[in-house]
Protein backbone atom coordinates (compact mmCIF):
# COMPACT_ATOMS: atom_id res chain seq x y z
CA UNK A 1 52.00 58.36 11.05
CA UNK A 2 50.65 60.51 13.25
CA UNK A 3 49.84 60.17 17.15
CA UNK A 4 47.97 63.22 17.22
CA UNK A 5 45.79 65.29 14.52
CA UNK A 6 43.45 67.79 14.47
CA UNK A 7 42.01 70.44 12.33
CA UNK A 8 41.70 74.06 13.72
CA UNK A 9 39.98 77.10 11.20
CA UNK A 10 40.97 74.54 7.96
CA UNK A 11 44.80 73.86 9.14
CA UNK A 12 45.61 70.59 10.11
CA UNK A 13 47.70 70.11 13.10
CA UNK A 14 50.22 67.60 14.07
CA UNK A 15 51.38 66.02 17.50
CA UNK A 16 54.59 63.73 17.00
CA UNK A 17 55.85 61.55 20.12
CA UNK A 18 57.59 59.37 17.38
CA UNK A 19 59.79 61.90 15.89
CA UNK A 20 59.13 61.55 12.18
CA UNK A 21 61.79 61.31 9.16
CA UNK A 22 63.42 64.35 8.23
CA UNK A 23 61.95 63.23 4.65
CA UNK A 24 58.22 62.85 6.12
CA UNK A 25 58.56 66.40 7.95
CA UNK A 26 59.35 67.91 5.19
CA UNK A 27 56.42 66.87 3.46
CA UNK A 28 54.16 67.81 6.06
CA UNK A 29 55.35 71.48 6.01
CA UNK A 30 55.10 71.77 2.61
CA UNK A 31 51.71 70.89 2.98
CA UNK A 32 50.97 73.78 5.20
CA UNK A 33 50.55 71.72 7.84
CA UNK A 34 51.16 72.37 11.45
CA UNK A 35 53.68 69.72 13.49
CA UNK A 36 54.97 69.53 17.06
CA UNK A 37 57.70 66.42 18.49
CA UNK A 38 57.32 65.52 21.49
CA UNK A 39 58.92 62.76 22.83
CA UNK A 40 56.79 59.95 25.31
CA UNK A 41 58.71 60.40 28.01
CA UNK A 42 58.61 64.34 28.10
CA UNK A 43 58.28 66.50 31.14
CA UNK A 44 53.81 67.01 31.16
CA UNK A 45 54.68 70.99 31.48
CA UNK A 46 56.64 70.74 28.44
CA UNK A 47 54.18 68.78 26.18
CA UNK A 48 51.09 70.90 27.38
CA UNK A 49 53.52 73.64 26.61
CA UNK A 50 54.28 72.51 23.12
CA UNK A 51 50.23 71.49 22.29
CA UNK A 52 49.18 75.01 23.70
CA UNK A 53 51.48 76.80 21.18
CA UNK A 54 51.01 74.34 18.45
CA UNK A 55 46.87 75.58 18.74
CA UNK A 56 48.07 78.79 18.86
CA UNK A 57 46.17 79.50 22.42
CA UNK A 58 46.40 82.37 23.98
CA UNK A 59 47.77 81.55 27.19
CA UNK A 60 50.19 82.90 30.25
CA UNK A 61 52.78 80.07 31.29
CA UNK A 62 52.70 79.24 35.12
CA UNK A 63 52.76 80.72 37.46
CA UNK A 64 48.76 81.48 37.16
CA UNK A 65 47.52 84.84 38.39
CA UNK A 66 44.09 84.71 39.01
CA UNK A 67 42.65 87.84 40.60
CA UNK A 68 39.87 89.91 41.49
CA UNK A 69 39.06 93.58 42.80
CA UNK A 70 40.00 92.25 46.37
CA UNK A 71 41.98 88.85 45.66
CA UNK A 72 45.23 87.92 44.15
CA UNK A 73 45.95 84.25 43.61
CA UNK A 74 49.29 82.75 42.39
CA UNK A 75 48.84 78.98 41.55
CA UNK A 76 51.04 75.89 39.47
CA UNK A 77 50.11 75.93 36.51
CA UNK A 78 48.96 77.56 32.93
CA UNK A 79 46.40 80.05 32.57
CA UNK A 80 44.79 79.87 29.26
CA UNK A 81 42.32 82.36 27.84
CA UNK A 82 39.32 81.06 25.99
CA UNK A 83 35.96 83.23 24.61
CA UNK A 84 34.21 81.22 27.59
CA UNK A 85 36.37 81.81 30.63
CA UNK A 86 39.83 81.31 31.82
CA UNK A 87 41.27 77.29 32.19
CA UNK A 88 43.72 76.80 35.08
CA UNK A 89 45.90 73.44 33.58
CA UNK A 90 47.56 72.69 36.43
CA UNK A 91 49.28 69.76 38.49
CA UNK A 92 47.92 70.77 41.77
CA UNK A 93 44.64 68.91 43.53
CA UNK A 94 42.52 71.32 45.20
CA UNK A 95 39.53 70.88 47.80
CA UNK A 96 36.09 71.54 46.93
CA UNK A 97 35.99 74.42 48.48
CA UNK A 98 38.76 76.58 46.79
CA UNK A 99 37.58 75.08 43.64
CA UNK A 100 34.49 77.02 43.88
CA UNK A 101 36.39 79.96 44.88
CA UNK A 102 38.69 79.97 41.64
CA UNK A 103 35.28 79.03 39.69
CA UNK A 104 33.77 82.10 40.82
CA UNK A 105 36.57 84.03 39.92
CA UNK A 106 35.69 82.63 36.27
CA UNK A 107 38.20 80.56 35.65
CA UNK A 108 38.32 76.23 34.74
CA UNK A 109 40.46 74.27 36.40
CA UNK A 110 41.75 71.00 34.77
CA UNK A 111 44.35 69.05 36.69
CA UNK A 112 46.35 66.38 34.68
């Protein structure tokens, strides 16, 4: 039923472009299990929005601020914060060039 599943620290978690029976959501809360709707045609900001909180990432919603003792950056898109680095999820194509720059400054960058 499904479009999306996956299982994060022993919880399953649900993505829904369908939009499931009220009968069929219920189950699926009862069983402790985590859902998001989303329908097809949804804005991309909105569903990476909606699968960001339904992982329970911790993440800043755009603008990005990406900065550094002597830079300050403001850039489309979400900044989320992983163990590993910072991921830019953004809209925006960017050169080479200032993709180095933000990748010294730590931080992913993965346009959709």
């Amino acid at each position: 039923v499904a479009d999306r599943a996956f299982n994060k620290d022993g919880k399953w978690h649900i993505i829904d472009f369908h939009g499931l029976p009220k009968k069929i959501m219920n189950i699926v809360s009862s069983q402790a299990m985590k859902i998001v709707t989303l329908e097809r045609n949804t804005d991309p900001v909105v569903v990476i929005e909606g699968v960001l909180d339904l992982w329970g990432a911790d993440y800043l919603p755009p603008p990005a601020q990406i900065s550094s003792p002597s830079l300050k950056i403001t850039l489309p898109g979400f900044l989320v914060k992983t163990p590993s680095g910072d991921i830019l999820i953004t809209r925006q194509s960017f050169d080479e060039g200032f993709r180095r720059v933000i990748s010294e400054l730590g931080v992913a960058i993965l346009e959709f």
